[in-house]
C-alpha atoms as a PDB file:
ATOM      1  CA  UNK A   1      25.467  -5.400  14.157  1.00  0.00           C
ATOM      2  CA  UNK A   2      23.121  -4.997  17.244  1.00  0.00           C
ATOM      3  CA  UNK A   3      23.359  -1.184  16.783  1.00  0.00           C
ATOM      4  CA  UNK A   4      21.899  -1.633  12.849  1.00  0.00           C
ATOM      5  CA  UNK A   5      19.284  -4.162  14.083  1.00  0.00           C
ATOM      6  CA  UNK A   6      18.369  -1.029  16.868  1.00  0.00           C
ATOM      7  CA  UNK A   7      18.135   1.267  13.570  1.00  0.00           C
ATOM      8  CA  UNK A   8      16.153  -0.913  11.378  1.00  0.00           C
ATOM      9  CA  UNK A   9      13.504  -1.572  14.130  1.00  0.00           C
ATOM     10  CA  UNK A  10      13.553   2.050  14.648  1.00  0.00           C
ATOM     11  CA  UNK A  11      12.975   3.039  11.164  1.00  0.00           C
ATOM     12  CA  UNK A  12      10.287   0.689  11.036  1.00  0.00           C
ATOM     13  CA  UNK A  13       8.437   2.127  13.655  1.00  0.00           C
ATOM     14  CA  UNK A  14       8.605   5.295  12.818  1.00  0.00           C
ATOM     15  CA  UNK A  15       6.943   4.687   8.869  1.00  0.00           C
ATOM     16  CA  UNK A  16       4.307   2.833  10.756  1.00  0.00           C
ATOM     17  CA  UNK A  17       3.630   5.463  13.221  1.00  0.00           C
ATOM     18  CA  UNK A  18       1.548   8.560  12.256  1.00  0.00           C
ATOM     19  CA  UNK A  19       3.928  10.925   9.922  1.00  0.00           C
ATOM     20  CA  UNK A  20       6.309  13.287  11.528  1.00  0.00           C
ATOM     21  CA  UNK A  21       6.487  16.543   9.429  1.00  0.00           C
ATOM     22  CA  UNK A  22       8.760  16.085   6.125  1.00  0.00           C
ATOM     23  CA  UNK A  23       8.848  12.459   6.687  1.00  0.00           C
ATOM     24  CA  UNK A  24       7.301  11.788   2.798  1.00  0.00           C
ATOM     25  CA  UNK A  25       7.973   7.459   3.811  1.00  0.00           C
ATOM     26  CA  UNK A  26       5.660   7.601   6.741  1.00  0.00           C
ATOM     27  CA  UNK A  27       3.249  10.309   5.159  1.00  0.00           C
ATOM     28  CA  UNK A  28       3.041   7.639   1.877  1.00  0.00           C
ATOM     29  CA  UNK A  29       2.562   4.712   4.073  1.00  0.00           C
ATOM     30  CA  UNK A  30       0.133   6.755   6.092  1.00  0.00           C
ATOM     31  CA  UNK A  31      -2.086   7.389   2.907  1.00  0.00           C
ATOM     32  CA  UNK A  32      -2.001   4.438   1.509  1.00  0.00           C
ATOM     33  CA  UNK A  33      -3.188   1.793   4.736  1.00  0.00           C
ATOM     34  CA  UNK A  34      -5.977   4.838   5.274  1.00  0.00           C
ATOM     35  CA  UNK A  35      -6.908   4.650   1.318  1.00  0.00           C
ATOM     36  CA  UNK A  36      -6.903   0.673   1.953  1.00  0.00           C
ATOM     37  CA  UNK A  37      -9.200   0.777   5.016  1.00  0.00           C
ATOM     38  CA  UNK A  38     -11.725   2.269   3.360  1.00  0.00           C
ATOM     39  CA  UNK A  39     -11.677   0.363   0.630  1.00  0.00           C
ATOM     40  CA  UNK A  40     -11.911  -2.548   2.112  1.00  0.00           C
ATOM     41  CA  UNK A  41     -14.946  -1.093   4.165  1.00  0.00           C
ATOM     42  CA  UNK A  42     -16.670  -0.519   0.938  1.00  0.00           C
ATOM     43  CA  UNK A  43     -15.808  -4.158  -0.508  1.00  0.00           C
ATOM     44  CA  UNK A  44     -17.277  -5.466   2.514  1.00  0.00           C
ATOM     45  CA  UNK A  45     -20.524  -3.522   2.101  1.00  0.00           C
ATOM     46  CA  UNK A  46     -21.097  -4.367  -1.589  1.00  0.00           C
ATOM     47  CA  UNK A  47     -20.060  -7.874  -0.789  1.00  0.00           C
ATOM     48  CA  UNK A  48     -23.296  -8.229   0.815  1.00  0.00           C
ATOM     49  CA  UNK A  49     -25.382  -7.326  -2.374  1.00  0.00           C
ATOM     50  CA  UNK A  50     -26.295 -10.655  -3.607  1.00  0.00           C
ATOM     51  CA  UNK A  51     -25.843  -9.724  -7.411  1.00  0.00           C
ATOM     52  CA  UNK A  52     -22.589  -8.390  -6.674  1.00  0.00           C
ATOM     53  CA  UNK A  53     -21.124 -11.309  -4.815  1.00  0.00           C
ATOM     54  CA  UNK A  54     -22.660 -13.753  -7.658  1.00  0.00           C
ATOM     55  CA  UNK A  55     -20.510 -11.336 -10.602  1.00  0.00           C
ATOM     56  CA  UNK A  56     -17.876 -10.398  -8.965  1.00  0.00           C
ATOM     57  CA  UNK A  57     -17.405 -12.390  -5.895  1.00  0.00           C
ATOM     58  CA  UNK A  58     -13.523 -13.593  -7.149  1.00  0.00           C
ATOM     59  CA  UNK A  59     -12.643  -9.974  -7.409  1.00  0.00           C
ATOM     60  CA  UNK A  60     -13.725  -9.471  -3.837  1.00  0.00           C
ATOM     61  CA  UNK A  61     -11.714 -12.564  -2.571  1.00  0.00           C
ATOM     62  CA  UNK A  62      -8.705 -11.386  -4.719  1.00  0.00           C
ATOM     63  CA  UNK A  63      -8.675  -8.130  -2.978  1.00  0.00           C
ATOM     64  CA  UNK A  64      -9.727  -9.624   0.538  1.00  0.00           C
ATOM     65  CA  UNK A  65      -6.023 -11.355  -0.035  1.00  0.00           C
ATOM     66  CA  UNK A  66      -4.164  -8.890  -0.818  1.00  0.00           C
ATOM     67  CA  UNK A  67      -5.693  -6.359   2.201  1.00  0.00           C
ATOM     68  CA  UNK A  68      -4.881  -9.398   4.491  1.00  0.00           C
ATOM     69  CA  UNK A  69      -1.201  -9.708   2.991  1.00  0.00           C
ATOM     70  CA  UNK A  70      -1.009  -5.999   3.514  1.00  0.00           C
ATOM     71  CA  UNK A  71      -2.517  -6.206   7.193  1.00  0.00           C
ATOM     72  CA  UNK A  72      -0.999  -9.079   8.123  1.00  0.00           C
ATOM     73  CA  UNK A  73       2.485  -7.690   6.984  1.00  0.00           C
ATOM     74  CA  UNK A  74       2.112  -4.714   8.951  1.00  0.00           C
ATOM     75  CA  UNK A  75       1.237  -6.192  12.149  1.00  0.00           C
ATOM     76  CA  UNK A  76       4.090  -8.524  12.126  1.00  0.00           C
ATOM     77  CA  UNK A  77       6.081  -5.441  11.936  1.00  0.00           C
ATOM     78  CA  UNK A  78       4.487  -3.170  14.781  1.00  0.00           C
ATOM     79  CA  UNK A  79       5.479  -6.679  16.633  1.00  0.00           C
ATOM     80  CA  UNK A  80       8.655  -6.287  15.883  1.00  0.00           C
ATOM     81  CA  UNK A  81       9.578  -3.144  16.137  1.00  0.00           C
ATOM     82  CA  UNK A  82       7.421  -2.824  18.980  1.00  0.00           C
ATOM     83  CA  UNK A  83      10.766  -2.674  21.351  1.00  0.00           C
ATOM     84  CA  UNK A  84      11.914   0.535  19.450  1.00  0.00           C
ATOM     85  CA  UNK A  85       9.471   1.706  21.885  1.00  0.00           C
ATOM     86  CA  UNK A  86      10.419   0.820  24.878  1.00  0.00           C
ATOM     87  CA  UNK A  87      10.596   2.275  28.055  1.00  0.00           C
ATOM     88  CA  UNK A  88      14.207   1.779  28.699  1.00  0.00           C
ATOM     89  CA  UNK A  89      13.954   3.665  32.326  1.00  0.00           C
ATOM     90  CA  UNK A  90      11.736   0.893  33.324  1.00  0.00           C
ATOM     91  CA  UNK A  91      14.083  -1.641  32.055  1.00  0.00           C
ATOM     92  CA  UNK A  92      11.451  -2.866  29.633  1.00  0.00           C
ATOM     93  CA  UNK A  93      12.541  -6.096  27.789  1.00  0.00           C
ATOM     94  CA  UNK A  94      11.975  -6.764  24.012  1.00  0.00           C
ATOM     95  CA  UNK A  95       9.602  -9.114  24.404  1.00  0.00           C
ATOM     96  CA  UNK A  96       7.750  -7.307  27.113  1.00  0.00           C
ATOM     97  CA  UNK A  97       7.724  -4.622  24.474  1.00  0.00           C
ATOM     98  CA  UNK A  98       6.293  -6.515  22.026  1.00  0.00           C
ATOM     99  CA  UNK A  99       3.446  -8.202  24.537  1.00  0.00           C
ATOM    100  CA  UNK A 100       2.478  -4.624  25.569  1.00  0.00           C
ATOM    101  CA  UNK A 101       1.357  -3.674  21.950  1.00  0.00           C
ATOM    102  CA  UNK A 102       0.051  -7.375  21.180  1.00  0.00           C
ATOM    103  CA  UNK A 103      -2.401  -6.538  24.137  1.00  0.00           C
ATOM    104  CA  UNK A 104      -2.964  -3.416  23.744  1.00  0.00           C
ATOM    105  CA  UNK A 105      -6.415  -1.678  22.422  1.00  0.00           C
ATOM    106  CA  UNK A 106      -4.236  -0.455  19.026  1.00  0.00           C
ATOM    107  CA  UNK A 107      -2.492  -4.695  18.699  1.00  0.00           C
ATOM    108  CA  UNK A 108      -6.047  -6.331  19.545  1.00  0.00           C
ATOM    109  CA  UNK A 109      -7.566  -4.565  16.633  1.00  0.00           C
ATOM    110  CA  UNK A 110      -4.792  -4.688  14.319  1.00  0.00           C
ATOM    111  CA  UNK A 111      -5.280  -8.540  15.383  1.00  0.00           C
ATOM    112  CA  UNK A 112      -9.398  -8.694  14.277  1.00  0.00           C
ATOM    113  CA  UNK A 113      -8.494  -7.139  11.318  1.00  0.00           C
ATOM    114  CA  UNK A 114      -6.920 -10.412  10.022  1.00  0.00           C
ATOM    115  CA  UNK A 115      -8.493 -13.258  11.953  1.00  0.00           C
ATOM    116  CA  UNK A 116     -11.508 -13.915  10.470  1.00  0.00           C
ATOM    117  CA  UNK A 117      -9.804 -14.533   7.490  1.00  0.00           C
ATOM    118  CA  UNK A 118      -7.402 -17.069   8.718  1.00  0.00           C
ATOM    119  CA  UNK A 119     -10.831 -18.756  10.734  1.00  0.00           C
ATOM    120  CA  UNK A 120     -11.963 -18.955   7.728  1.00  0.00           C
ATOM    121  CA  UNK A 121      -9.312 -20.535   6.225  1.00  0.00           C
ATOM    122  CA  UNK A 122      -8.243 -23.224   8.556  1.00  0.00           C
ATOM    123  CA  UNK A 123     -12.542 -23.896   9.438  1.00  0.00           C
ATOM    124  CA  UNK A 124     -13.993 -23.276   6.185  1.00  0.00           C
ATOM    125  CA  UNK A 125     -17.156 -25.431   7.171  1.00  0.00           C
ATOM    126  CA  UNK A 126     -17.961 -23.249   9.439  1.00  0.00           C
ATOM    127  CA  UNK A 127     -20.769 -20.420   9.477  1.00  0.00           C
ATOM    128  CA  UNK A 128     -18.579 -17.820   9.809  1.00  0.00           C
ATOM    129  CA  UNK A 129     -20.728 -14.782   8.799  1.00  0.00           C
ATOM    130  CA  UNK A 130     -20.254 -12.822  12.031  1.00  0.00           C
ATOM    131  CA  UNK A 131     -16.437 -13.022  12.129  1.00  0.00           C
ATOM    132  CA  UNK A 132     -16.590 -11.864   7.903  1.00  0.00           C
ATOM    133  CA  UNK A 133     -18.714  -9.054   9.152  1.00  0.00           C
ATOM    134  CA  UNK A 134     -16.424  -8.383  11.682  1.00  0.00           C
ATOM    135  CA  UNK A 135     -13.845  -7.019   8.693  1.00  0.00           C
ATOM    136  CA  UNK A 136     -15.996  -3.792   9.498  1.00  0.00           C
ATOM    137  CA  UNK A 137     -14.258  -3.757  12.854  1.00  0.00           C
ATOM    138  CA  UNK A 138     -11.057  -2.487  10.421  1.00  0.00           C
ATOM    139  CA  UNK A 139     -12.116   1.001  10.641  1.00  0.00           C
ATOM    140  CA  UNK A 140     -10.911   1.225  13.801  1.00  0.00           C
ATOM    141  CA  UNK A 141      -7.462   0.538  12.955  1.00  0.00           C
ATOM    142  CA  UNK A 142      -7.885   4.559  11.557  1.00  0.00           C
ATOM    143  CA  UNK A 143      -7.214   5.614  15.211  1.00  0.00           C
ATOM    144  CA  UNK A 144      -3.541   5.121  14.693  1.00  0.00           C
ATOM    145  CA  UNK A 145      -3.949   8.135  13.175  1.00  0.00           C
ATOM    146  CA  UNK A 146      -6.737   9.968  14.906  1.00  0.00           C
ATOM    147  CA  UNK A 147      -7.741  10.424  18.293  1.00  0.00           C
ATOM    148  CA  UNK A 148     -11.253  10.774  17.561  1.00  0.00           C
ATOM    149  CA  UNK A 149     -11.902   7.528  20.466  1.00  0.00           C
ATOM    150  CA  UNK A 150      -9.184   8.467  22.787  1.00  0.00           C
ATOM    151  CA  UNK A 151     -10.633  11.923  23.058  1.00  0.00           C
ATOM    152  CA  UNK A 152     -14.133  10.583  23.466  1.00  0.00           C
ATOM    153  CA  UNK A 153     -13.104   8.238  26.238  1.00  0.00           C
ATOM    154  CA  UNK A 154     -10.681  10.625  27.760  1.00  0.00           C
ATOM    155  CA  UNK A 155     -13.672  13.230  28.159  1.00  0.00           C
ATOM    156  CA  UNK A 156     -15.874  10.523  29.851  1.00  0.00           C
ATOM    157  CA  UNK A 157     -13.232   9.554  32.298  1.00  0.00           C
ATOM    158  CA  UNK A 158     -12.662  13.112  33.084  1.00  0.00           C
ATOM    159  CA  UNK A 159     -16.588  13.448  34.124  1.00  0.00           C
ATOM    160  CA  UNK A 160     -16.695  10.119  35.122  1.00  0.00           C
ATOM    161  CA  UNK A 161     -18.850  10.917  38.767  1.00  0.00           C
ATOM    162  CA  UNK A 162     -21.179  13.266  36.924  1.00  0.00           C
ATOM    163  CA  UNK A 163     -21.415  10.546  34.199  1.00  0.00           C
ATOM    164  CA  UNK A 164     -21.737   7.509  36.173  1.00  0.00           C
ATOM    165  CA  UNK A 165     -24.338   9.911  38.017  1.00  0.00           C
ATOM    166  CA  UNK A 166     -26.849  10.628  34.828  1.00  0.00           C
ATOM    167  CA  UNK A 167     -26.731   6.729  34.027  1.00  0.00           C
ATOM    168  CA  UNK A 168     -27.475   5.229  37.225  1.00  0.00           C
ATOM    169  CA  UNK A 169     -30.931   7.863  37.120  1.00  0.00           C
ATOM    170  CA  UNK A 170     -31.497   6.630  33.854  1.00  0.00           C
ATOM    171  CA  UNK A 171     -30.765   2.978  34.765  1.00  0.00           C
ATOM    172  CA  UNK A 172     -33.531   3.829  37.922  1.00  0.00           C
ATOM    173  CA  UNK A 173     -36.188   5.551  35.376  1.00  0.00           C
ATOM    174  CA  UNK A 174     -35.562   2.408  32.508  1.00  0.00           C
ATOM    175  CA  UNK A 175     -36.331   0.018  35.200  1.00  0.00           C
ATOM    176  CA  UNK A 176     -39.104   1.494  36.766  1.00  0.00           C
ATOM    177  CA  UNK A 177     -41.138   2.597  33.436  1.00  0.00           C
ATOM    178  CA  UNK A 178     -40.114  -1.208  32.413  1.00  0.00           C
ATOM    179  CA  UNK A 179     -42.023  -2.167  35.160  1.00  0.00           C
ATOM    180  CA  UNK A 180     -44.815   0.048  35.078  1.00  0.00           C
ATOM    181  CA  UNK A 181     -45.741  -0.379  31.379  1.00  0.00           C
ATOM    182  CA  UNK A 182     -45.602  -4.474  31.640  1.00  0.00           C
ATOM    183  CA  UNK A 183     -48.393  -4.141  34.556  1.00  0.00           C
ATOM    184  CA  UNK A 184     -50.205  -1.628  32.704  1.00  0.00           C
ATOM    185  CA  UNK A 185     -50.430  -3.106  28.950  1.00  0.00           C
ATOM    186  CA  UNK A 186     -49.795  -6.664  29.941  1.00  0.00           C
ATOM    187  CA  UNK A 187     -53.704  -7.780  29.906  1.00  0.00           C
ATOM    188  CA  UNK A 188     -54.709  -5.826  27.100  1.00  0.00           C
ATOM    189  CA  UNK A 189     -51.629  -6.444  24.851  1.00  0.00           C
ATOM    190  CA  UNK A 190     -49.753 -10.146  26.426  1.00  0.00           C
ATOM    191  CA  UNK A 191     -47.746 -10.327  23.160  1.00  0.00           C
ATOM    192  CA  UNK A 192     -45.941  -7.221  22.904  1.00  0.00           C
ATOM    193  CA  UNK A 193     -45.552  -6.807  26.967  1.00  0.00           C
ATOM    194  CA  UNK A 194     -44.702 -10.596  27.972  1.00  0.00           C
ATOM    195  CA  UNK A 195     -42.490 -10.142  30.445  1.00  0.00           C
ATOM    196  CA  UNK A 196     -40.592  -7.077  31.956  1.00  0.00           C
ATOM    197  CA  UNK A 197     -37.560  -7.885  30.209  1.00  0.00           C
ATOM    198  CA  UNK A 198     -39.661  -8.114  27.146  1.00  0.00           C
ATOM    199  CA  UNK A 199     -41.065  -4.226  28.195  1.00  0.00           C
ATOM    200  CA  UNK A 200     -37.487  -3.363  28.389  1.00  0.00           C
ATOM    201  CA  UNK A 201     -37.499  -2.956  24.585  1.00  0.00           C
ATOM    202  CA  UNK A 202     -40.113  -0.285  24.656  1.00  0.00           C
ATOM    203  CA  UNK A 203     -38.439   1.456  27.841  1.00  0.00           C
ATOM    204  CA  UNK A 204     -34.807   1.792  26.147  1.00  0.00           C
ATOM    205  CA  UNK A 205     -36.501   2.883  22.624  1.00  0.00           C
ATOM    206  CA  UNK A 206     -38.876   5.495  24.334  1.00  0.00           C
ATOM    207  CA  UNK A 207     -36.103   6.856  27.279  1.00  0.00           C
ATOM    208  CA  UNK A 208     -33.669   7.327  24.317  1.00  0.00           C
ATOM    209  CA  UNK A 209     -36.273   9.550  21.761  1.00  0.00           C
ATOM    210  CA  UNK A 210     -35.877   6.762  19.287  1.00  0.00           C
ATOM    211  CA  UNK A 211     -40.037   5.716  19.064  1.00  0.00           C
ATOM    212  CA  UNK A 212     -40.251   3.376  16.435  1.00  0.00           C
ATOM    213  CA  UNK A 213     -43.672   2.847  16.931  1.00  0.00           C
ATOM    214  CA  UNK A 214     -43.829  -0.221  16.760  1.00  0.00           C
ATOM    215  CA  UNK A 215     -45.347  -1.156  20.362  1.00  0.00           C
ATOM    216  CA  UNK A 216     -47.057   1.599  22.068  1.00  0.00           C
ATOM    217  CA  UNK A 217     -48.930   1.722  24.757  1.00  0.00           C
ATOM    218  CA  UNK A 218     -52.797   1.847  24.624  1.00  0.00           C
ATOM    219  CA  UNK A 219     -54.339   1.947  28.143  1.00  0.00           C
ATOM    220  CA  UNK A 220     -54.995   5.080  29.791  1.00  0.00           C
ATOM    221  CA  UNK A 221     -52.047   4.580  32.703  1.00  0.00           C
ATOM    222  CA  UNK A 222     -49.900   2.963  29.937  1.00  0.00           C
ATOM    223  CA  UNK A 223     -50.457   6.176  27.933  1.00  0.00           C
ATOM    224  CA  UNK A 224     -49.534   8.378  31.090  1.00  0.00           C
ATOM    225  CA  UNK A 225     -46.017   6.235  31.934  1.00  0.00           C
ATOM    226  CA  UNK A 226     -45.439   6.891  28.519  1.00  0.00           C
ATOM    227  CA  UNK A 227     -45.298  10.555  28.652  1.00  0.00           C
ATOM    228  CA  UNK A 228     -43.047  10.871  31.708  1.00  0.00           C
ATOM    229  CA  UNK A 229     -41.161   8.135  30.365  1.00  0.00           C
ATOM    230  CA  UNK A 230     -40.395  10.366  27.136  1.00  0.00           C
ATOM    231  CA  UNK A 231     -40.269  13.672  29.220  1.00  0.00           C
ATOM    232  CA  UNK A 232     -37.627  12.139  31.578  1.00  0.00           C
ATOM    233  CA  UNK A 233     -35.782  10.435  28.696  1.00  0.00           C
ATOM    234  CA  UNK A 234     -35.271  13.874  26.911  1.00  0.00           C
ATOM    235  CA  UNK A 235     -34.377  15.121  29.713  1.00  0.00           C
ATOM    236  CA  UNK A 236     -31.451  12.430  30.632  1.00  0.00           C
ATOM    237  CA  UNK A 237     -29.933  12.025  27.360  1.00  0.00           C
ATOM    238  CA  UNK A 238     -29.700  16.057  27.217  1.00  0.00           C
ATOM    239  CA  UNK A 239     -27.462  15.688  30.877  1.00  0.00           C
ATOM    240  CA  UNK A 240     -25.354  12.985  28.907  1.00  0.00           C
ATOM    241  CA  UNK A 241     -25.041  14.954  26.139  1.00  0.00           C
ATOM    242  CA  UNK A 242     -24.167  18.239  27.863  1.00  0.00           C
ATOM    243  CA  UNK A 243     -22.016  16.849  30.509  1.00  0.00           C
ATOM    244  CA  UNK A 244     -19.765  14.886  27.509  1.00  0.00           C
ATOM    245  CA  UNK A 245     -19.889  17.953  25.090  1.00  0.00           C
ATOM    246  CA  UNK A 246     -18.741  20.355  28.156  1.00  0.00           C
ATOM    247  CA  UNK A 247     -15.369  17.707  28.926  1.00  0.00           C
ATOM    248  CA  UNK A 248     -14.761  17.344  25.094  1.00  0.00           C
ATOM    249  CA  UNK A 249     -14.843  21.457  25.308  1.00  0.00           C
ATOM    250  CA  UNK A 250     -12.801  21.686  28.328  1.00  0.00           C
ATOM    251  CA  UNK A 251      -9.977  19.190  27.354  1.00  0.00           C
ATOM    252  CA  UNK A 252     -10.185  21.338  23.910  1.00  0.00           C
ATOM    253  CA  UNK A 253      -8.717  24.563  25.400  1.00  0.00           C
ATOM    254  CA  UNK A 254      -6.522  23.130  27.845  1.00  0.00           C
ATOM    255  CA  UNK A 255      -4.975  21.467  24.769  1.00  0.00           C
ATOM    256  CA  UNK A 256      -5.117  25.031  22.866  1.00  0.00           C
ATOM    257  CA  UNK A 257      -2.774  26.417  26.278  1.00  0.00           C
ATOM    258  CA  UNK A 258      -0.671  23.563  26.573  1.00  0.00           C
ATOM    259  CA  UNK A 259       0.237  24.031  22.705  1.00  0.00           C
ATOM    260  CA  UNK A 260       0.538  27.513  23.025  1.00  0.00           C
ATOM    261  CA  UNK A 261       3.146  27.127  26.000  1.00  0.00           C
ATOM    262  CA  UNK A 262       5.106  24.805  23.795  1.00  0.00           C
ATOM    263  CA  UNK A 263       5.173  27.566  21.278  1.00  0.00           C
ATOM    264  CA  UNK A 264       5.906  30.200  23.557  1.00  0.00           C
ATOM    265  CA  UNK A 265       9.164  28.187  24.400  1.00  0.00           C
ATOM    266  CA  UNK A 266       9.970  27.153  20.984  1.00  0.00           C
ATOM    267  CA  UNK A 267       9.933  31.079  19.884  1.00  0.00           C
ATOM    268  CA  UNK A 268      12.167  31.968  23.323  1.00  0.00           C
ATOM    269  CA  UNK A 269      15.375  32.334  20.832  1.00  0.00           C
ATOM    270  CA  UNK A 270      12.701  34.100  18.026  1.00  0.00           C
ATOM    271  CA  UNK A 271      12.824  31.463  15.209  1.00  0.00           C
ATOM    272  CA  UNK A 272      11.163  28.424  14.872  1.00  0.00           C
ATOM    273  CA  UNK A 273      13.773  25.672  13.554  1.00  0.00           C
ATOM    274  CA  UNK A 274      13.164  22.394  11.746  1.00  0.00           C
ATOM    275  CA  UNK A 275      13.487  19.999  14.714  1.00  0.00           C
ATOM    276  CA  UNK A 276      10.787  22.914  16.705  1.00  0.00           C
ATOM    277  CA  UNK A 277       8.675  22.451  14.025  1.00  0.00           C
ATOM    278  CA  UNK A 278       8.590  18.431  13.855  1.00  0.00           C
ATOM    279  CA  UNK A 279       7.934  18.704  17.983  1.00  0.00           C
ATOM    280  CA  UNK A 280       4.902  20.882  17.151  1.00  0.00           C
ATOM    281  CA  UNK A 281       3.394  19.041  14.583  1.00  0.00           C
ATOM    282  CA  UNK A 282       3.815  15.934  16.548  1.00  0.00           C
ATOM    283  CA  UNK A 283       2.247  17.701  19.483  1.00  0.00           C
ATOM    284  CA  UNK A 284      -0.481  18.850  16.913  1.00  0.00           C
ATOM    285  CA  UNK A 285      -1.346  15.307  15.625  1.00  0.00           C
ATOM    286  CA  UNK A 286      -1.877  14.183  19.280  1.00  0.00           C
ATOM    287  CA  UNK A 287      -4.038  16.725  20.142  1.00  0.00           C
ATOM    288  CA  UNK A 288      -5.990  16.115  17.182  1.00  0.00           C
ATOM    289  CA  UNK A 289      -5.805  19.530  16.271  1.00  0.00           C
ATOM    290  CA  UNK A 290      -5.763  20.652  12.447  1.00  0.00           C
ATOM    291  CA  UNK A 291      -3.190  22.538  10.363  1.00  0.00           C
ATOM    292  CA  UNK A 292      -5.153  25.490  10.197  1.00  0.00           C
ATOM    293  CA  UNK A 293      -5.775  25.737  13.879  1.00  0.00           C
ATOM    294  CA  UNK A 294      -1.824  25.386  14.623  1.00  0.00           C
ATOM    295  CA  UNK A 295      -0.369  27.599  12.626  1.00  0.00           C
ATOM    296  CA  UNK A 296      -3.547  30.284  13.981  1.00  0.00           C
ATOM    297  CA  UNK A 297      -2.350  29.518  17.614  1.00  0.00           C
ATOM    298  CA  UNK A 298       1.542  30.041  16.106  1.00  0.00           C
ATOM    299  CA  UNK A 299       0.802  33.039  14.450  1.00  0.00           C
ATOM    300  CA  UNK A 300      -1.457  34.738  17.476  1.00  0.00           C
ATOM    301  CA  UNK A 301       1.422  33.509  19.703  1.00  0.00           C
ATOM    302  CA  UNK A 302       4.280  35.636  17.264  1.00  0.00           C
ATOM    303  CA  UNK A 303       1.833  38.361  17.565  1.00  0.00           C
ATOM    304  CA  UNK A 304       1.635  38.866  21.177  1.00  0.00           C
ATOM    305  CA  UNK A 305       5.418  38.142  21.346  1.00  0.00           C
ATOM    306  CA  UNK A 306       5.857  41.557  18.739  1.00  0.00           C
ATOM    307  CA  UNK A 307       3.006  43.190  20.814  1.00  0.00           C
ATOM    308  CA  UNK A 308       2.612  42.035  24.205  1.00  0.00           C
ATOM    309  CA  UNK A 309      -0.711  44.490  24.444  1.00  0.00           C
ATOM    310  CA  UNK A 310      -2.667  42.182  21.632  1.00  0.00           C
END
């Protein structure tokens, strides 16, 4: 009995996980809470256009129920089949299992995506039109099955000294052209430079190549900390830019080598067999690599094996 339990939670887990190749229940279940995502981030944006809500404000509740039924069912299951994934060398518990996804980035969001509506619920006097626009937040619940954020995050971490380098200068130049520009446009213009916290808006706006426009300065030294102020914000959020885009790059190709190696060992005996292939596309997935990409990297890898002088 234990041993089916084991199964069941196992089976679970795997249709919620991202698809393994020729699994058709995962790759349906897959489709469908992607389809409903987005869906649900389109409800929420036309739910904001007043003549919309007025005409068809029920159908948007109706549907707001059933995503939360849907969402709500699904995150009760990740909970529960949350020891399938265990890490039995560790002697991981069950429940420790289960608290490690309920606090985890992927369980916290899978969480927002269903609060506000129970707030709302149990507190409907409330103002609750932060936590209804916090639905948006559901999009995120699309990394399960992309790892568009983990790869961004992963390439900051990896240049985190040259990172946290670039933001401390521009930290140093936003408070210092803050500064500057209250003391020069203060007298002449008191209500759009109060305060140095209040100059902080223009500072952030003008390091960052934004310019509204909307306060500029109008003294002759105002006009001067100005142009540095712009010339030293292109110049910073080019470093960011660079130093992020070089990482992503980077972590690219050592992912490219590391999936080559993989199929380099799969291709040892000359075939590639079913199970080979699932390991591969699993590998793929993680790497966020596409299809197309893969099987080039598979085929180049054949190649050289046929003709070691490609």
């Amino acid at each position: 009995m234990n041993s089916q339990y084991q199964v069941l939670q196992a089976n679970v887990l795997r249709i919620l996980e991202p698809a393994r190749l020729g699994d058709r229940t995962s790759k349906i279940w897959d489709l469908s809470l992607f389809g409903l995502v987005v869906l649900n981030l389109i409800a929420v944006a036309l739910e904001s256009v007043p003549t919309l809500q007025i005409n068809y404000g029920s159908w948007f509740y109706s549907f707001e129920i059933f995503s939360v039924i849907v969402f709500t069912v699904e995150y009760v299951a990740r909970v529960w089949s949350a020891p399938a994934k265990r890490d039995h060398e560790n002697g991981e518990t069950g429940l420790k299992a289960r608290m490690r996804y309920v606090f985890s980035f992927y369980g916290l969001i899978d969480l927002v995506a269903i609060l506000p509506f129970y707030i709302q619920a149990f507190f409907p006097g409330l103002d609750l039109r932060v936590l209804r626009a916090l639905r948006l937040l559901r999009i995120l619940k699309l990394n399960h099955y992309n790892s568009a954020l983990d790869d961004l995050f992963g390439a900051i971490i990896e240049e985190k000294k040259s990172f946290l380098t670039t933001l401390y200068i521009f930290s140093v130049a936003f408070v210092l052209s803050s500064s500057l520009i209250y003391y020069a446009e203060h007298k002449v213009q008191p209500e759009d430079f109060r305060s140095i916290p209040d100059a902080m808006y223009w500072s952030i706006i003008t390091l960052t190549t934004v310019g509204y426009g909307d306060v500029s300065p109008i003294t002759v030294f105002g006009k001067s900390i100005a142009a540095i102020t712009a010339i030293f914000g292109v110049v910073v959020v080019a470093l960011l830019t660079g130093i992020v885009a070089n990482s992503f790059n980077a972590q690219m190709d050592r992912r490219k080598v590391i999936f080559e190696d993989q199929v380099r060992n799969a291709l040892l005996d000359g075939v590639l067999d079913s199970d080979e292939e699932a390991s591969l596309d699993d590998l793929r997935k993680k790497f966020g690599m596409s299809k197309l990409q893969a099987d080039a990297l598979i085929n180049h890898v054949k190649k050289t094996r046929e003709n070691p002088e490609l």
